[in-house]
Protein backbone atom coordinates (compact mmCIF):
# COMPACT_ATOMS: atom_id res chain seq x y z
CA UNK A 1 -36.30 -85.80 17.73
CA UNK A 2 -35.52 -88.97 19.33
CA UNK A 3 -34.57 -88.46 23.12
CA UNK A 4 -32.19 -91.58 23.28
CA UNK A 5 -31.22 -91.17 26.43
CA UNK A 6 -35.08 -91.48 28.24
CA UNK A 7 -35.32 -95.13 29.82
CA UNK A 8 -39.10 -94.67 31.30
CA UNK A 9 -42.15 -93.03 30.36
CA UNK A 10 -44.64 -92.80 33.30
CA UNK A 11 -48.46 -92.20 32.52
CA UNK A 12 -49.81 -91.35 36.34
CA UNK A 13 -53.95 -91.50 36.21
CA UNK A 14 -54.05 -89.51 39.25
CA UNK A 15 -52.07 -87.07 41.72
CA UNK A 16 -51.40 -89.86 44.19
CA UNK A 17 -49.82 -92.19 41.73
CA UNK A 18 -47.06 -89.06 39.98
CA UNK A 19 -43.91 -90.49 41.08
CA UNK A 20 -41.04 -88.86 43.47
CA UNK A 21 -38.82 -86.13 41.36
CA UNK A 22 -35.75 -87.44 40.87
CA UNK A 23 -32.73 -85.78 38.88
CA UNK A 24 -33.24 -86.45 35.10
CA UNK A 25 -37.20 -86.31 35.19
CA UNK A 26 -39.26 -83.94 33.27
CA UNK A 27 -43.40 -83.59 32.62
CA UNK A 28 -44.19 -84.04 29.66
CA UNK A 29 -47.42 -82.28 27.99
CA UNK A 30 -47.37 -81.10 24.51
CA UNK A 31 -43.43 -82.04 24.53
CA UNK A 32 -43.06 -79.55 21.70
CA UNK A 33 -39.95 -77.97 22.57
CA UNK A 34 -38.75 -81.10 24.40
CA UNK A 35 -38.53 -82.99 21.63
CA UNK A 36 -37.42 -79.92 19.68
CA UNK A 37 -33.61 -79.98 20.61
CA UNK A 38 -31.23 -82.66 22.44
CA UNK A 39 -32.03 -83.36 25.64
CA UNK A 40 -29.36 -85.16 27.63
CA UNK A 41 -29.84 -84.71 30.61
CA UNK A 42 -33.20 -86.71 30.69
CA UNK A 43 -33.51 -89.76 31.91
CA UNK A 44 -37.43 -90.50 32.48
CA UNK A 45 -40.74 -88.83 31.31
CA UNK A 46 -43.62 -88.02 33.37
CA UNK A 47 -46.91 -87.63 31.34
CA UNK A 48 -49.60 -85.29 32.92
CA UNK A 49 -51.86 -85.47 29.90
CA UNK A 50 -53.62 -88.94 31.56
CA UNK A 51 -54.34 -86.94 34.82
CA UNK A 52 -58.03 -85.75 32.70
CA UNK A 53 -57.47 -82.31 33.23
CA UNK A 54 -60.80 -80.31 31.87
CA UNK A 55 -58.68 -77.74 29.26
CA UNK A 56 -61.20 -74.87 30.36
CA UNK A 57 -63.61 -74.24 32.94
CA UNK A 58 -65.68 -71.09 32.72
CA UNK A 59 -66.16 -69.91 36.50
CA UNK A 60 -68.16 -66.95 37.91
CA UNK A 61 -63.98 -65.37 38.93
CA UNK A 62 -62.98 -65.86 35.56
CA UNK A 63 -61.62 -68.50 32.91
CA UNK A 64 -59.66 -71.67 34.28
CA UNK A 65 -57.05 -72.81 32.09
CA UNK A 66 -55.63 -76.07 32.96
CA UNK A 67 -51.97 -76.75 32.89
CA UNK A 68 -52.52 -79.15 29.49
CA UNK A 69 -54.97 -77.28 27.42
CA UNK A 70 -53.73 -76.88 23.73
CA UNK A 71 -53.23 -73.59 22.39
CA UNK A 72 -55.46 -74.42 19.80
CA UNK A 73 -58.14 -75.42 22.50
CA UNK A 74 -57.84 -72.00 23.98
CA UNK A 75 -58.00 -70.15 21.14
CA UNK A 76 -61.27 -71.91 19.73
CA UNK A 77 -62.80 -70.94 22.99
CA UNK A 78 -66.41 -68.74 22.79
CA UNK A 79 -66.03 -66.43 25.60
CA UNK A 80 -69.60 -64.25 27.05
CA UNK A 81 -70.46 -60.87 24.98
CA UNK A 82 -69.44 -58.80 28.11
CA UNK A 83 -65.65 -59.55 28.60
CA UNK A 84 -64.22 -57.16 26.02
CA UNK A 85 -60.45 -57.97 26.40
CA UNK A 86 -61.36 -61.95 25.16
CA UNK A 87 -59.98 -61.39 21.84
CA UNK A 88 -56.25 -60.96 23.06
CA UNK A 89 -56.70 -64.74 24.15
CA UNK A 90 -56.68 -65.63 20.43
CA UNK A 91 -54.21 -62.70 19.66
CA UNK A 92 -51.45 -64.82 22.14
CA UNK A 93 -52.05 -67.84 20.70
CA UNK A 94 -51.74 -67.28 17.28
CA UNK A 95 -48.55 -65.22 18.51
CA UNK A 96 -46.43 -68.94 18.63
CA UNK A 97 -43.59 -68.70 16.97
CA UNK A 98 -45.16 -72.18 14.70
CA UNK A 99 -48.03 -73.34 13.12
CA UNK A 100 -51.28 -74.30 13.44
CA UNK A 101 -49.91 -78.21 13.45
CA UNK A 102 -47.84 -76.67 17.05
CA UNK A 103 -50.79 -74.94 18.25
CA UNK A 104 -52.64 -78.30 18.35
CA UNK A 105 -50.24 -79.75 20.16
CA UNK A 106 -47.87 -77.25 22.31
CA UNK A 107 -49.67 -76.73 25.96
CA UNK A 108 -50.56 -73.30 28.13
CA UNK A 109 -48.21 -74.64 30.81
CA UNK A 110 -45.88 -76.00 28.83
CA UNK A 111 -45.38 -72.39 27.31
CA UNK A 112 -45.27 -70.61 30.86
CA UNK A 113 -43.14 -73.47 32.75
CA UNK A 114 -40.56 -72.95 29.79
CA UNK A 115 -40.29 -69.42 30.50
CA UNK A 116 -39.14 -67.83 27.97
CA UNK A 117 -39.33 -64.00 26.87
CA UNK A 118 -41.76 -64.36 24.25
CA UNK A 119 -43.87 -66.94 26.04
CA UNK A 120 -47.25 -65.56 24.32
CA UNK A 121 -49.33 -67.90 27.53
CA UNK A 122 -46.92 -65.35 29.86
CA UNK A 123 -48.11 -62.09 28.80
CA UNK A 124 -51.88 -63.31 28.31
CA UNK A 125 -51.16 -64.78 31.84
CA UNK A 126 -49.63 -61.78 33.22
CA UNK A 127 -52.27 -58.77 31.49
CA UNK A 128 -55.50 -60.98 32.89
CA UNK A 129 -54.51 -61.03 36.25
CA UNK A 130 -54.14 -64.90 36.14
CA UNK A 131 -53.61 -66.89 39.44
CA UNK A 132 -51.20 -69.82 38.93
CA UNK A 133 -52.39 -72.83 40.75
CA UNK A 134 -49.28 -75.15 41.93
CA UNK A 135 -48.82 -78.58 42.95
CA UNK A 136 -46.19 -78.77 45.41
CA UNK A 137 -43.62 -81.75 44.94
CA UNK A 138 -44.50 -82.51 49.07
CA UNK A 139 -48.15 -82.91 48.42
CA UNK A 140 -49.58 -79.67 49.32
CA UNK A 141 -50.71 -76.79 46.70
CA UNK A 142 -50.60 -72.64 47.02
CA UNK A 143 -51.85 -69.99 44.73
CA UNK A 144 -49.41 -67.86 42.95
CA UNK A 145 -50.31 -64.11 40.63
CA UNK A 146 -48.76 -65.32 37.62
CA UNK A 147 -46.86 -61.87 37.30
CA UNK A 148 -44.69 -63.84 39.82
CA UNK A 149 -44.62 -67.09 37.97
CA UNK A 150 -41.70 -66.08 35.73
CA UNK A 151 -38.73 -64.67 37.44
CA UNK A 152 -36.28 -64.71 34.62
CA UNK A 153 -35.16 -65.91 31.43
CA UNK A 154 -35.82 -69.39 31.49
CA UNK A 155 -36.61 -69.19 35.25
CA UNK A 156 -39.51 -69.87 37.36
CA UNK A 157 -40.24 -69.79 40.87
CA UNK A 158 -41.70 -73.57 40.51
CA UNK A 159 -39.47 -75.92 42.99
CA UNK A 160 -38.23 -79.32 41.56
CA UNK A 161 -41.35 -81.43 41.51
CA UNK A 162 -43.95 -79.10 41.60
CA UNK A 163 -46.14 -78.92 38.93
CA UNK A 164 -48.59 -76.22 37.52
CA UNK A 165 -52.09 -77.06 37.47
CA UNK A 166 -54.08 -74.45 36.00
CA UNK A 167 -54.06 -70.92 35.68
CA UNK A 168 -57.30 -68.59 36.43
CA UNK A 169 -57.43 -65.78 34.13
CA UNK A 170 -59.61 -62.52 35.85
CA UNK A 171 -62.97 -62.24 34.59
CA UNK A 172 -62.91 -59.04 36.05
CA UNK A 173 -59.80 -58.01 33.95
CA UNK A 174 -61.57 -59.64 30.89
CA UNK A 175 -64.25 -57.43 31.05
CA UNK A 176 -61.64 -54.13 30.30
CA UNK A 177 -61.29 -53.27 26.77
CA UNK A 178 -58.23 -54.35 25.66
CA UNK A 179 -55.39 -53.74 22.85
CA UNK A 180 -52.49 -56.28 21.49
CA UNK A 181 -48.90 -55.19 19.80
CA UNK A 182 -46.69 -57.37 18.37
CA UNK A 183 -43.80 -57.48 16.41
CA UNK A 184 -40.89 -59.44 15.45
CA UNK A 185 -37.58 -58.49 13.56
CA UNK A 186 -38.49 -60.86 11.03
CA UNK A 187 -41.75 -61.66 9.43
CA UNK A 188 -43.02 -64.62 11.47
CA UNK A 189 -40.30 -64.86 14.06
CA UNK A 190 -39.79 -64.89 17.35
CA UNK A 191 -41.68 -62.43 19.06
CA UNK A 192 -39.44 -59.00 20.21
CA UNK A 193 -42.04 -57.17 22.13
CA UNK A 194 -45.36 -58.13 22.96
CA UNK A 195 -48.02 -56.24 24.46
CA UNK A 196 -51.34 -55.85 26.14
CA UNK A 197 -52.97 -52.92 27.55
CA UNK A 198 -56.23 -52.55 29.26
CA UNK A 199 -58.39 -50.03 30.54
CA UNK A 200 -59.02 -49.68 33.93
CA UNK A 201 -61.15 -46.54 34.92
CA UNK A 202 -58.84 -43.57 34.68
CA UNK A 203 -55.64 -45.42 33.78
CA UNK A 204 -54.22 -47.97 31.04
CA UNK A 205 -52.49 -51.03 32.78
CA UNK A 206 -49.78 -52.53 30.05
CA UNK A 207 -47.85 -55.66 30.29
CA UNK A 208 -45.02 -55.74 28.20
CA UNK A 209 -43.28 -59.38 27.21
CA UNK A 210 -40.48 -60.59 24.99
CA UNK A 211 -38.63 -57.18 24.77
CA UNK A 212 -37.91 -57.86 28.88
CA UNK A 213 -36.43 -61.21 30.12
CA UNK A 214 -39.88 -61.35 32.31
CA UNK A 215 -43.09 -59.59 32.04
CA UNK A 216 -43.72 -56.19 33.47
CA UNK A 217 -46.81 -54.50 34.09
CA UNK A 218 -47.34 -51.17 35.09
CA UNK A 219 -50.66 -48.85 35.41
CA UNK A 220 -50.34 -45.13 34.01
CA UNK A 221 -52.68 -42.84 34.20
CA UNK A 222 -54.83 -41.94 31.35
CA UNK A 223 -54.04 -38.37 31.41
CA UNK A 224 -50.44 -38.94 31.12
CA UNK A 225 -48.22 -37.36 28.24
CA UNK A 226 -46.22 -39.42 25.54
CA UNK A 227 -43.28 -38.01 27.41
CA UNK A 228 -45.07 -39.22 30.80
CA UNK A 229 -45.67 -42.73 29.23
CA UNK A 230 -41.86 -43.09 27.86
CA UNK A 231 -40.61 -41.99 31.77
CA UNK A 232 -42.91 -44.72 33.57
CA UNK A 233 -42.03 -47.66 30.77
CA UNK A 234 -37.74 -46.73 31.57
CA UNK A 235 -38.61 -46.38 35.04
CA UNK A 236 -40.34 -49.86 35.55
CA UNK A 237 -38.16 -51.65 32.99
CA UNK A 238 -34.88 -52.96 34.53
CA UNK A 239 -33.02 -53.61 31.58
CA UNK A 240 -33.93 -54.96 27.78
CA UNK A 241 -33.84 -58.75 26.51
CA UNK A 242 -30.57 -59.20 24.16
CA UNK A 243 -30.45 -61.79 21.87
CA UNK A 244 -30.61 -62.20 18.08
CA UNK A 245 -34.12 -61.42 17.73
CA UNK A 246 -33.59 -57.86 18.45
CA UNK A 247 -31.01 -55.70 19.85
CA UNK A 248 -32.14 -53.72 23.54
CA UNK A 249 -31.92 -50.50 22.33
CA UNK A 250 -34.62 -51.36 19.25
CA UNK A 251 -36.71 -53.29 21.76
CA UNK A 252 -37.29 -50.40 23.93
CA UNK A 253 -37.77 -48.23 20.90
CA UNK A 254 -40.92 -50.70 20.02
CA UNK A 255 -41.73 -51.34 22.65
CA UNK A 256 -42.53 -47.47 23.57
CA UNK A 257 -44.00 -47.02 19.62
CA UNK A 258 -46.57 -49.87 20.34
CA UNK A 259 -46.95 -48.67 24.02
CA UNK A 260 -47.71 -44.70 22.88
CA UNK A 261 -50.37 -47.30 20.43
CA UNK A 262 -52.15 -49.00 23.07
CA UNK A 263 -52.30 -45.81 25.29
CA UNK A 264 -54.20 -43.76 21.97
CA UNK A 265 -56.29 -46.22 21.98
CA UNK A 266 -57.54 -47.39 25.04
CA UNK A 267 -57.44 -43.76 26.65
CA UNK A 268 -59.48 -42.50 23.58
């Protein structure tokens, strides 16, 4: 979609040169969903993708993701033999509401930053114990657990300016076996629950996504009973996402079938 009402496109090489925020800016990355819809309150673009980024860095602490890898990038990554829970990776990506033609273009930040409930980079984010890493718009940087990244529909805790650089996903974490759940009320949509569990000695962890406005994730022991699991999901869950992919009270009902799922398996 044209965005008529954009009168500059900036293409900063480096940190130094990204320009001051002003009302009516926006990054641009993928620019998948922004030029998706109208956007009229834009006025000038601010292209990350000539900053070089390296997509992914494997480090000794994990998997870095930068801020502009491709979907598709991440999902055609070969991770080591020993970090069990890498297969969720391509499990989120391929959980897009879009095609492969999207995946090649639409961005790991650009899927958190936007911050919606079935942001598939959110709960992959969120289960691996990622660390956001955060430009601030004054020039300095912090380190923020990505569980804290998304504070609502639509909502981050990102100030105006700042910009997120990469996320570190836990090669610790990776190393867990893992399980996915997904579903959607129609075949192909929009995710309505999404999640991942992992084992972690005597207890499953589970992050659940897109059937909550943001993620949750909440450790339960292994010895629990379905009745057990059911009480600790209600009790950590503040209220459902409502919206026309899937009523609240058939989100938590899913959402607890594909939780009761993940527990059989990974406490097996």
């Amino acid at each position: 979609m044209d965005l008529n009402t954009v009168t500059e496109v900036l293409r900063p090489p480096t940190r130094a040169a990204l320009p001051r925020w002003t009302e009516g800016d926006a990054f641009l990355a993928g620019g998948t969903w922004i030029f998706s819809e109208p956007q009229p309150g834009l006025r000038r673009l601010v292209d990350l993708t000539e900053l070089g980024w390296m997509p992914l860095t494997k480090r000794e602490t994990g998997l870095e993701v930068a801020a502009t890898c491709t979907l598709a990038t991440l999902e055609a990554f070969e991770p080591p033999g020993d970090w069990q829970a890498a297969p969720v990776i391509g499990q989120c990506c391929r959980a897009l509401l879009g095609s492969f033609k999207i995946r090649r273009v639409a961005t790991v930040g650009g899927n958190l930053c936007l911050a919606l409930p079935a942001a598939p980079m959110a709960a992959l984010a969120v289960a691996l114990h990622g660390v956001c890493s955060i430009w601030n718009a004054a020039g300095g940087a912090r380190e923020l657990p990505a569980l804290d990244l998304i504070t609502g529909a639509g909502q981050t805790s990102l100030g105006q300016g700042d910009v997120l650089r990469s996320v570190l996903l836990s090669a610790e974490v990776l190393r867990r076996p893992a399980a996915f759940r997904q579903m959607s009320l129609t075949t192909l949509g929009r995710s309505a629950a999404l999640l991942i569990g992992t084992r972690v000695e005597a207890a499953v962890e589970l992050t659940i996504t897109a059937a909550v406005a943001r993620p949750v994730r909440l450790l339960v022991p292994a010895s629990a009973t379905p009745a057990e699991l059911s009480d600790a999901i209600d009790g950590s869950v503040r209220s459902w996402y409502d919206d026309l992919h899937g009523r609240p009270d058939w989100r938590r009902r899913i959402t607890q079938l594909m939780a009761s799922e993940i527990f059989r398996e990974l406490s097996a």
